[in-house]
N, C-alpha and C. Protein backbone atom coordinates (compact mmCIF):
# COMPACT_ATOMS: atom_id res chain seq x y z
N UNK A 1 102.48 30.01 205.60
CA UNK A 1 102.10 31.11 204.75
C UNK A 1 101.54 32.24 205.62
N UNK A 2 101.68 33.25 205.27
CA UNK A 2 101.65 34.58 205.75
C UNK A 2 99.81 34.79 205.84
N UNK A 3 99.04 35.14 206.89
CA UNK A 3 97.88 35.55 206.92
C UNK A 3 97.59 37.16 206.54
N UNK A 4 96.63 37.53 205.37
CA UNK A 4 96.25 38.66 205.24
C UNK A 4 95.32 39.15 206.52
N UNK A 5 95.75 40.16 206.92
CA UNK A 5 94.48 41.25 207.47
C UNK A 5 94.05 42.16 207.44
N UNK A 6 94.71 42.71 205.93
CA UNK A 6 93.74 43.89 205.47
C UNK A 6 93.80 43.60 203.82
N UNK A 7 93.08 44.69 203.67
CA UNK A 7 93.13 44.94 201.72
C UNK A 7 92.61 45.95 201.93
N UNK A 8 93.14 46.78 200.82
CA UNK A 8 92.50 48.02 200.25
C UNK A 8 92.62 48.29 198.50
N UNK A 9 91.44 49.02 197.93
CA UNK A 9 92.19 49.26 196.51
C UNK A 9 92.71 50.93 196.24
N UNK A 10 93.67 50.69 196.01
CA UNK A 10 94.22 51.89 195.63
C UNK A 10 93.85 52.69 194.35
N UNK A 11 93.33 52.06 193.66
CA UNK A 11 93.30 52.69 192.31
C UNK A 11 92.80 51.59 191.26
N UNK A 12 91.58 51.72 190.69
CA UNK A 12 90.83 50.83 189.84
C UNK A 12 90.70 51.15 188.32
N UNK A 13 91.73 50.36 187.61
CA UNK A 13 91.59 50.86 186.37
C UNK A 13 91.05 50.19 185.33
N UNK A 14 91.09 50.42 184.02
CA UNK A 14 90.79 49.36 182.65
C UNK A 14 91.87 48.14 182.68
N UNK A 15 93.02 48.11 182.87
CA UNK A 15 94.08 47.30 182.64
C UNK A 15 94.67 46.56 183.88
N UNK A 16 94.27 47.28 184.89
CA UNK A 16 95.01 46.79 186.33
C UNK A 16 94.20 47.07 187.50
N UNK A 17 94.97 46.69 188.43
CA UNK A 17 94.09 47.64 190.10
C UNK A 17 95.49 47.81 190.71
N UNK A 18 95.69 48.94 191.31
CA UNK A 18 96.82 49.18 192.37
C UNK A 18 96.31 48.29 194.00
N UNK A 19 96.89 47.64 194.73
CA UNK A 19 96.03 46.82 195.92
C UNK A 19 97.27 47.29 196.97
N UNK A 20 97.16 47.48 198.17
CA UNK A 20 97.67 47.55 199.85
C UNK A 20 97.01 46.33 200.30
N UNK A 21 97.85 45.19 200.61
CA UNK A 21 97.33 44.63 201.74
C UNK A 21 98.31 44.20 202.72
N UNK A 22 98.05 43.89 204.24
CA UNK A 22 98.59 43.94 205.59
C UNK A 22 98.46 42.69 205.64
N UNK A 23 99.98 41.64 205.94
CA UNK A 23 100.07 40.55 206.16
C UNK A 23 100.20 40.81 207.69
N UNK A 24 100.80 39.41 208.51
CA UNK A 24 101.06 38.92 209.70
C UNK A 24 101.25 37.57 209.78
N UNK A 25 103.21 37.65 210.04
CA UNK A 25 103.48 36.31 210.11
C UNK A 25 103.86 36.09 211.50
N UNK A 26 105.45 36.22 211.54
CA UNK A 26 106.52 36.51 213.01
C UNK A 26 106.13 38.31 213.09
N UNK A 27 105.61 38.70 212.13
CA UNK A 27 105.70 40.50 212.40
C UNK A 27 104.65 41.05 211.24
N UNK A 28 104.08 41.84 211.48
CA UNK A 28 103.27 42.58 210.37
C UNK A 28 103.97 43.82 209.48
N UNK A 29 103.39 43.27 207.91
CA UNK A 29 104.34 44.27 207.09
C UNK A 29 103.20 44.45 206.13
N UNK A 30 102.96 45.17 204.91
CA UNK A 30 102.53 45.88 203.88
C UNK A 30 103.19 45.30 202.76
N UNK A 31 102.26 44.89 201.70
CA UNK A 31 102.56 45.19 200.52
C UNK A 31 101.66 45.83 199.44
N UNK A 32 102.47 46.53 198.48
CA UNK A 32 101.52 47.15 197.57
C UNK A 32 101.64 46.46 195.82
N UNK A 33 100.92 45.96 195.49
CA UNK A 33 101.12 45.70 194.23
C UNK A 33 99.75 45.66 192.95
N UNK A 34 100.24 45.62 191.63
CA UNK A 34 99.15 45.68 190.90
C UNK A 34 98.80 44.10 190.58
N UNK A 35 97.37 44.68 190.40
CA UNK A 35 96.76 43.14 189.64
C UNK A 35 96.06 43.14 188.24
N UNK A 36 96.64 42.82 187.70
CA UNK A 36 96.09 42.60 186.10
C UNK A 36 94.58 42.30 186.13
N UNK A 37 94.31 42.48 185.23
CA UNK A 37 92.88 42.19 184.57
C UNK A 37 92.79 40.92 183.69
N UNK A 38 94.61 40.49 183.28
CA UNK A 38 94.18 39.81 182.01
C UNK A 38 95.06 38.75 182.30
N UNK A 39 95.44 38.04 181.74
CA UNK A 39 96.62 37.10 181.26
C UNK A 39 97.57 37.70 179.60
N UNK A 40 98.10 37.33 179.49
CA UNK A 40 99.44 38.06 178.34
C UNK A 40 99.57 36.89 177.53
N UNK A 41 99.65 37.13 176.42
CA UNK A 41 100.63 35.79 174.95
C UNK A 41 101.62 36.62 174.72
N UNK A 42 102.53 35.67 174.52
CA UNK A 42 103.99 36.25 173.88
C UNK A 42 104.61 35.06 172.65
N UNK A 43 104.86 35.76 171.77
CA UNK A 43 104.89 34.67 170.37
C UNK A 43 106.18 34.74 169.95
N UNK A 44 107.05 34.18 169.60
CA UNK A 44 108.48 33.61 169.14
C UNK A 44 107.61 33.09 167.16
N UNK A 45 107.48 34.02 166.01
CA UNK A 45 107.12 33.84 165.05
C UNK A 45 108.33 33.33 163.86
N UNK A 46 108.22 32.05 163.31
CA UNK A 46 109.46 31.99 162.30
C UNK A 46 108.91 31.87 160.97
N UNK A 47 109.28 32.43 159.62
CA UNK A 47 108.89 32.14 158.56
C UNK A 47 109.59 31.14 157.84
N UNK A 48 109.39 30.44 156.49
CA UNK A 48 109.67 28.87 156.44
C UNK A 48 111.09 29.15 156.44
N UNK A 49 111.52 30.12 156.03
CA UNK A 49 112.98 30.25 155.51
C UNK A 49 113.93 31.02 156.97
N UNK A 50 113.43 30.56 158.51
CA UNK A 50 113.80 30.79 159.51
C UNK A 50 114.18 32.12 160.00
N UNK A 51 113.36 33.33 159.10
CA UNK A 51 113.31 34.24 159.74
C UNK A 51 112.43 34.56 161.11
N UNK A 52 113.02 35.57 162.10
CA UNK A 52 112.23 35.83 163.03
C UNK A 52 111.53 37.00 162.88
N UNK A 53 109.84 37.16 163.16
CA UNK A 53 109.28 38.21 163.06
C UNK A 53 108.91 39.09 164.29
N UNK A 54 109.74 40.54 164.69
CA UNK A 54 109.63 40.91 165.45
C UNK A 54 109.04 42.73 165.13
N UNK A 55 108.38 42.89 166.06
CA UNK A 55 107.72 44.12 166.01
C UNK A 55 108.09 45.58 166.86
N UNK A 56 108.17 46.79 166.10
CA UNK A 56 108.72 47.71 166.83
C UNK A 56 107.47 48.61 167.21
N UNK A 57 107.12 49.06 168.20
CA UNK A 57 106.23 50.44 168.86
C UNK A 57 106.58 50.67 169.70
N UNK A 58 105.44 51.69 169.91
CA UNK A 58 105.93 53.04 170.75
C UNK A 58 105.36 52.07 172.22
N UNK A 59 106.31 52.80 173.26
CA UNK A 59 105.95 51.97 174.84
C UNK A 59 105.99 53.38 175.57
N UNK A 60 104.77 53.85 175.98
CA UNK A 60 104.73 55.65 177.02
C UNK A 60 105.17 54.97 177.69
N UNK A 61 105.34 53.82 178.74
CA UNK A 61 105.87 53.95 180.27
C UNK A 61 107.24 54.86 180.03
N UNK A 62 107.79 53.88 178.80
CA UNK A 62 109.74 54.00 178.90
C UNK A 62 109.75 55.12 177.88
N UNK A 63 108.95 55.80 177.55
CA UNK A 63 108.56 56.66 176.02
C UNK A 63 109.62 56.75 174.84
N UNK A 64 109.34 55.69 174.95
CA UNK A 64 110.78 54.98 174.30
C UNK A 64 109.72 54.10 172.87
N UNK A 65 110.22 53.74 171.16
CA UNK A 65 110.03 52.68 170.31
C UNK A 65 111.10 51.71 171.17
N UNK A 66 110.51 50.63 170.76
CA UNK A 66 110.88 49.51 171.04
C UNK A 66 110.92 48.04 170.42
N UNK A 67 112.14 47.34 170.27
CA UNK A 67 111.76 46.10 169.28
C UNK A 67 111.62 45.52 170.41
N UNK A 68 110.24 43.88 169.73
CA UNK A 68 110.24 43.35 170.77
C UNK A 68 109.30 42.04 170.04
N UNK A 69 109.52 40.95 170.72
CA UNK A 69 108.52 39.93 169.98
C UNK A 69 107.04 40.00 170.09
N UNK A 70 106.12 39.26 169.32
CA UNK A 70 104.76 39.80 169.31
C UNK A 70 104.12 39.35 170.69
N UNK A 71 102.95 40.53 171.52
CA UNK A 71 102.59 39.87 172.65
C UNK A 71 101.33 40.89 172.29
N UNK A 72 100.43 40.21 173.61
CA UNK A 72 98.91 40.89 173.90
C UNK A 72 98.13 40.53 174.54
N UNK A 73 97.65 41.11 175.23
CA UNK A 73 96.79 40.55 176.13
C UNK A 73 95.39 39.08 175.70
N UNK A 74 95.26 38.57 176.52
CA UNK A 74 94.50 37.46 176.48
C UNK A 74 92.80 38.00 176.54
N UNK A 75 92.22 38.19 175.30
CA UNK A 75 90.70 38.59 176.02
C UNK A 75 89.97 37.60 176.95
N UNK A 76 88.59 38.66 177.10
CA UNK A 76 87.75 37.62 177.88
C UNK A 76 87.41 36.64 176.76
N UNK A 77 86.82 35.46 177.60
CA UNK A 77 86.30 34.50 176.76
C UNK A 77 87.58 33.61 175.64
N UNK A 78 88.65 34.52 176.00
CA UNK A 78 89.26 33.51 175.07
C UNK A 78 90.59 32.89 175.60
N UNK A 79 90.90 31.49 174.92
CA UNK A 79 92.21 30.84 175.95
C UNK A 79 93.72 31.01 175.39
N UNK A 80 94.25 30.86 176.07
CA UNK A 80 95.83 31.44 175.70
C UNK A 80 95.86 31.15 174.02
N UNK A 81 96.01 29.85 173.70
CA UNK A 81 96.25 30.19 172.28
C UNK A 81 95.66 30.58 171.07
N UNK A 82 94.21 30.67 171.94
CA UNK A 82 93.57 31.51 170.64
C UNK A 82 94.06 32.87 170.18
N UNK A 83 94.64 33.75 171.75
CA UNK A 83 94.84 34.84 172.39
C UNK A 83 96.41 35.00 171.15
N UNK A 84 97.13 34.21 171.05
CA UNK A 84 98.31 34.31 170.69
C UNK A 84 97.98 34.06 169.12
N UNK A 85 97.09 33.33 168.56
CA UNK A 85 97.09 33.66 166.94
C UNK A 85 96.57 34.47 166.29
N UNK A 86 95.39 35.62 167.60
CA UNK A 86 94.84 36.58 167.10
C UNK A 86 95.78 37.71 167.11
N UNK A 87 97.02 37.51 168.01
CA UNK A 87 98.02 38.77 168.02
C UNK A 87 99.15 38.80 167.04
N UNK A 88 99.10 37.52 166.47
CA UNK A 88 100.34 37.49 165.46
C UNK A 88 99.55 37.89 164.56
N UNK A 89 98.47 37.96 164.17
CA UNK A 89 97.84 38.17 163.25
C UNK A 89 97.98 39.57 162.94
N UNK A 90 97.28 40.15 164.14
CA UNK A 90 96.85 41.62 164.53
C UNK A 90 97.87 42.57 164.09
N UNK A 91 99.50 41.94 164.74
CA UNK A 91 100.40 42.83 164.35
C UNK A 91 101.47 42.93 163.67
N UNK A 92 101.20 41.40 163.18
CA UNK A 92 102.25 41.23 161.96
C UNK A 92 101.62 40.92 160.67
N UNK A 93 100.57 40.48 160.71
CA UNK A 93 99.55 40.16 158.89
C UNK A 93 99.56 38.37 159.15
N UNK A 94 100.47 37.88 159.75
CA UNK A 94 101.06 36.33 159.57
C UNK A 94 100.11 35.09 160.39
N UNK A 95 99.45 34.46 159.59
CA UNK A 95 98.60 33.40 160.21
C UNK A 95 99.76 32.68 160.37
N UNK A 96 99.74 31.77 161.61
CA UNK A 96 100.22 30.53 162.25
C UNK A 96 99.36 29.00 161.70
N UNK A 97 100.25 28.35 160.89
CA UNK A 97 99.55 27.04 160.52
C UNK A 97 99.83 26.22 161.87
N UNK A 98 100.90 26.59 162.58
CA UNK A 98 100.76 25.53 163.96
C UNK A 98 101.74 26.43 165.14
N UNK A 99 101.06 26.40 166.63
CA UNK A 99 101.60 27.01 167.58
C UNK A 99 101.67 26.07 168.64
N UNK A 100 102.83 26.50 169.11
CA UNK A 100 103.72 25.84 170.41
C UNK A 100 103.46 26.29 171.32
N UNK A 101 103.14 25.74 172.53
CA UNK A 101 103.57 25.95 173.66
C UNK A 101 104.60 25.89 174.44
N UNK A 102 105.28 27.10 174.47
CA UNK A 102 106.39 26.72 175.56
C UNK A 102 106.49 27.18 176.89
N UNK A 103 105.54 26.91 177.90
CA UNK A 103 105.30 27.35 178.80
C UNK A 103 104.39 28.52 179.57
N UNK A 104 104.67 28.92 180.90
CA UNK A 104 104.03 30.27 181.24
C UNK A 104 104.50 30.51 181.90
N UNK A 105 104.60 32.14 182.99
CA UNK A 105 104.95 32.12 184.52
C UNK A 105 104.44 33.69 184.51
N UNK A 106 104.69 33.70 185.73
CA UNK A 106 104.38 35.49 186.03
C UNK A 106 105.57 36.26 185.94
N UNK A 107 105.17 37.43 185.50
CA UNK A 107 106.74 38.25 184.95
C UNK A 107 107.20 38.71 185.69
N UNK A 108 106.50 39.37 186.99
CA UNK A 108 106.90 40.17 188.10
C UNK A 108 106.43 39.92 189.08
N UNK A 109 106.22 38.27 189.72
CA UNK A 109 105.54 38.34 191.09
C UNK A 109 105.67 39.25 192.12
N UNK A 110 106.82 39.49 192.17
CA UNK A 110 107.23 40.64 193.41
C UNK A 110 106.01 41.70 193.79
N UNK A 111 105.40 42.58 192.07
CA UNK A 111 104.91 43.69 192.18
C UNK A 111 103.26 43.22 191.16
N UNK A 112 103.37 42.44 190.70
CA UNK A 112 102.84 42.10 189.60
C UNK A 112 101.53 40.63 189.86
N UNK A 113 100.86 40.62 189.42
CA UNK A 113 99.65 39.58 189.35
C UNK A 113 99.86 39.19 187.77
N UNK A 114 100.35 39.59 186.85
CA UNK A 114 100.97 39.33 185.63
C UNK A 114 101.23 38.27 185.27
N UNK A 115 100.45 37.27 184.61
CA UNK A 115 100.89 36.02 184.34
C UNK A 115 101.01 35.97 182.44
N UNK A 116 102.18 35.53 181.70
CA UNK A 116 102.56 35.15 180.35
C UNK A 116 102.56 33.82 180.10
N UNK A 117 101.85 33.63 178.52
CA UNK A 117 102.22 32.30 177.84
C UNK A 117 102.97 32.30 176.75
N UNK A 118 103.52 31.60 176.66
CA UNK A 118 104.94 31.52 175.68
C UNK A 118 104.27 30.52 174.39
N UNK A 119 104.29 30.96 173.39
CA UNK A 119 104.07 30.54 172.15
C UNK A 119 104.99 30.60 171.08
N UNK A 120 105.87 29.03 170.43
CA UNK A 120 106.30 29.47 168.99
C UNK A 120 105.55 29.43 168.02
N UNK A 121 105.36 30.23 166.80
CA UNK A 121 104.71 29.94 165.77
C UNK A 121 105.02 29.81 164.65
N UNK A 122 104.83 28.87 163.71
CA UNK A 122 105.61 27.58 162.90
C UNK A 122 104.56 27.67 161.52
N UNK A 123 105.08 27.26 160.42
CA UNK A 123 104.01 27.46 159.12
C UNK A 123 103.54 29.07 159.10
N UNK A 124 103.90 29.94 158.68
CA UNK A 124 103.50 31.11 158.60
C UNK A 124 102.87 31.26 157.21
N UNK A 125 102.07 31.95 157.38
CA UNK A 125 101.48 33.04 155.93
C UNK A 125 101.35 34.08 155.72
N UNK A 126 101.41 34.80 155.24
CA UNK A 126 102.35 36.10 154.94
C UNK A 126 100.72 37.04 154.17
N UNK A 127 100.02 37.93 155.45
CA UNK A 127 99.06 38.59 155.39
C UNK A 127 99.14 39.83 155.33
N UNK A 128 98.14 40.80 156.08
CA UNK A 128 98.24 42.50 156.10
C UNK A 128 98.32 42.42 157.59
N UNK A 129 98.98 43.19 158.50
CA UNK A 129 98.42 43.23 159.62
C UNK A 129 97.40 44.33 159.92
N UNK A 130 97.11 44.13 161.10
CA UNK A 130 95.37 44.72 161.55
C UNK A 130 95.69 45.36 162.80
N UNK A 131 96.35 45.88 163.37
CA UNK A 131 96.78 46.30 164.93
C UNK A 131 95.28 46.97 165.44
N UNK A 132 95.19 46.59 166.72
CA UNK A 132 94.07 47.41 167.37
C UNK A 132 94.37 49.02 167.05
N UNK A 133 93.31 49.71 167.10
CA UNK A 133 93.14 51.32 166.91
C UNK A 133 94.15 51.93 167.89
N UNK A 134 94.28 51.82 169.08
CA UNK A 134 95.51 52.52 169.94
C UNK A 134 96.93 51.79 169.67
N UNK A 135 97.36 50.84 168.47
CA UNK A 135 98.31 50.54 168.70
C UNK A 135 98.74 50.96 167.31
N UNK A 136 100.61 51.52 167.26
CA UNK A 136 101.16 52.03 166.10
C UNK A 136 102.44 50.74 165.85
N UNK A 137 102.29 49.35 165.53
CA UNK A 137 103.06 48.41 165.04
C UNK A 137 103.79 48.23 164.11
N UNK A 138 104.53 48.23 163.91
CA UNK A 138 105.79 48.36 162.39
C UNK A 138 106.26 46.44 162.38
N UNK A 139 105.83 45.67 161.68
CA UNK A 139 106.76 44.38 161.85
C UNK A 139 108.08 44.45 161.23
N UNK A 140 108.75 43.46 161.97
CA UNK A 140 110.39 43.24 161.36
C UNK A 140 110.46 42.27 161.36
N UNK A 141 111.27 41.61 159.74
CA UNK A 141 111.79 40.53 159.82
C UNK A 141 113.41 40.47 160.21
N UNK A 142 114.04 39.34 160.75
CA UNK A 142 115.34 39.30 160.81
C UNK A 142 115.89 37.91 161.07
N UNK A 143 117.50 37.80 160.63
CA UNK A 143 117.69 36.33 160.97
C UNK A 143 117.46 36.14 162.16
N UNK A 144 117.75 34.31 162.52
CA UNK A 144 118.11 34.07 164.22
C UNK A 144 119.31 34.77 164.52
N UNK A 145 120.36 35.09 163.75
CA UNK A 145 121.78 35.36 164.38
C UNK A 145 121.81 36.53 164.58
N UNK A 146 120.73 37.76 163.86
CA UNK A 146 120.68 39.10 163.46
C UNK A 146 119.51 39.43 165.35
N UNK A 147 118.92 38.40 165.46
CA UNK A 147 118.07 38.87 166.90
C UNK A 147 118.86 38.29 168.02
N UNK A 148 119.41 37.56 167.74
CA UNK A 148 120.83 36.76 169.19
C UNK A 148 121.41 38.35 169.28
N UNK A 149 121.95 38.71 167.82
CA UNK A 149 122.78 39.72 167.88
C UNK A 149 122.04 41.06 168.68
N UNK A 150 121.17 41.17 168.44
CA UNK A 150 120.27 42.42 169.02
C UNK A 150 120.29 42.20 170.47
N UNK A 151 119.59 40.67 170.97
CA UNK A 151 119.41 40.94 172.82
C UNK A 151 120.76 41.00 173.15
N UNK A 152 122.00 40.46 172.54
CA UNK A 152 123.06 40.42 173.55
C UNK A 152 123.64 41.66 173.25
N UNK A 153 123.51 43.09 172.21
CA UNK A 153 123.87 44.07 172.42
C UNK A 153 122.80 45.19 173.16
N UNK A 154 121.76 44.74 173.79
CA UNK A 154 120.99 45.21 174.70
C UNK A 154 120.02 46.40 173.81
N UNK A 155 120.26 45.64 172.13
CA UNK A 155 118.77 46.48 171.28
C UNK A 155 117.18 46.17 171.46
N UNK A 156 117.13 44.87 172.17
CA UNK A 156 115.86 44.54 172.37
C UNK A 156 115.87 44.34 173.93
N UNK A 157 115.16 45.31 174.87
CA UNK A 157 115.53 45.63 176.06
C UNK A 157 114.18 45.02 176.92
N UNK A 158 113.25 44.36 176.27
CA UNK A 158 112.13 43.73 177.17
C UNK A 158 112.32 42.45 178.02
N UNK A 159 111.62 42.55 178.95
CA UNK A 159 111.78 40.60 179.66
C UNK A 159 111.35 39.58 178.59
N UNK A 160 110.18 39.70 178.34
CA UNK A 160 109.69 38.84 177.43
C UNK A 160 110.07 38.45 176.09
N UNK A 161 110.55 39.42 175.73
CA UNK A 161 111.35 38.66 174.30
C UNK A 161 112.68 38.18 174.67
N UNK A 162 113.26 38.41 175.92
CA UNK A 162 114.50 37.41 176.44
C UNK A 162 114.23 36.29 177.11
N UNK A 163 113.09 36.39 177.43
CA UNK A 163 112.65 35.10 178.34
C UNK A 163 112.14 33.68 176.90
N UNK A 164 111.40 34.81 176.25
CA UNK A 164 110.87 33.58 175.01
C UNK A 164 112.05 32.84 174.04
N UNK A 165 113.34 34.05 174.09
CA UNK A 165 114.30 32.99 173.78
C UNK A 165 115.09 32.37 174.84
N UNK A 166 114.99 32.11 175.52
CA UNK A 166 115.74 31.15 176.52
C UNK A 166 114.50 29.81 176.61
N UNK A 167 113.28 30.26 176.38
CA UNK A 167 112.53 29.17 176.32
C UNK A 167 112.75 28.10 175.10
N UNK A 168 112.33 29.28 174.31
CA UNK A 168 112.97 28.64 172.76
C UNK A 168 114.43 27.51 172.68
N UNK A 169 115.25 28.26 173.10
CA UNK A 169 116.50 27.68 173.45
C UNK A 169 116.41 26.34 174.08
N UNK A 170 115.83 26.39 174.70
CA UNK A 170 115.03 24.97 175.89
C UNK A 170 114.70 24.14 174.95
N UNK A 171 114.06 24.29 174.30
CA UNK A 171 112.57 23.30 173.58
C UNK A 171 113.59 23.32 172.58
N UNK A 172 114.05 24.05 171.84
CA UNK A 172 115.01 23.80 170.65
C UNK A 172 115.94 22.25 170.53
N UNK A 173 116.92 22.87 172.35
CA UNK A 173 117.74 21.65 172.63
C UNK A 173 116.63 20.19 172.86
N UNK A 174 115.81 20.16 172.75
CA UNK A 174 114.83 18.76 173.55
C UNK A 174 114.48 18.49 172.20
N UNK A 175 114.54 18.91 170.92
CA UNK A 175 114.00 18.32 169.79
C UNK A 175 115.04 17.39 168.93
């Protein structure tokens, strides 16, 4: 493994830190990447009658609306799946009578300190949603064949809602 011999912070924010640091292995090189503050939930939501509940807002990076499955950051003090029934909640109205785990990983090691947990959520109840004050959330329901149909015509353009169905897909086939 590669020895660090420097660090610097580039930029210290609410959500992230920009970081420089100077390895030395066979040769010395630089990398620059961000580091999260948080950990991420990402939720795969079905209602009894096997709809999927997916949510559209606004994203400034890509300033682009966007459909996409429910996700949010992990607060302090709290553990992945608490993190994931307070967000289905938040932005779809829908309590989870029972949530899955289907894994975790980091989304972007390359650039990223970004680590996701993958949650299905099963028994739904059908609430108001509550979105935090900076967030503008619209939920959608749709079939499974109507959201297959969406990622493979490239309408739902995020990692994470393609990654949570390939997970899904996984755990699906093992049942």
């Amino acid at each position: 493994m590669p020895k660090k011999i420097s660090e610097e912070s580039l930029f210290d924010g609410i959500l992230f830190s920009v970081q420089r640091e100077k390895y030395q292995d066979e040769k010395e090189y630089i990398r620059e990447f961000i580091r999260t503050k948080f950990e991420a939930v990402v939720v795969l939501p079905f209602t009894h009658d096997g709809k999927v509940i997916l949510v559209e807002q606004f994203r400034a990076p890509v300033r682009s609306n966007l459909i996409e499955v429910v996700a949010g950051k992990v607060e302090e003090g709290e553990i992945p799946v608490e993190a994931a029934f307070r967000e289905l909640e938040e932005e779809t109205g829908y309590e989870a009578g029972n949530m899955v785990s289907l894994g975790k990983a980091f989304v972007t090691p390359g650039i990223s300190t970004e680590r996701s947990h993958y949650f299905l959520a099963r028994d739904l109840k059908k609430g108001t949603p509550n979105p935090d004050e900076d967030e503008n959330v619209h939920p959608i329901e749709v079939s499974m064949p109507e959201f297959e149909r969406m990622l493979a015509e490239g309408q739902i353009e995020d990692t994470k809602s393609l990654v949570i169905y390939g997970l899904y897909r996984l755990w699906k086939g093992e049942q």
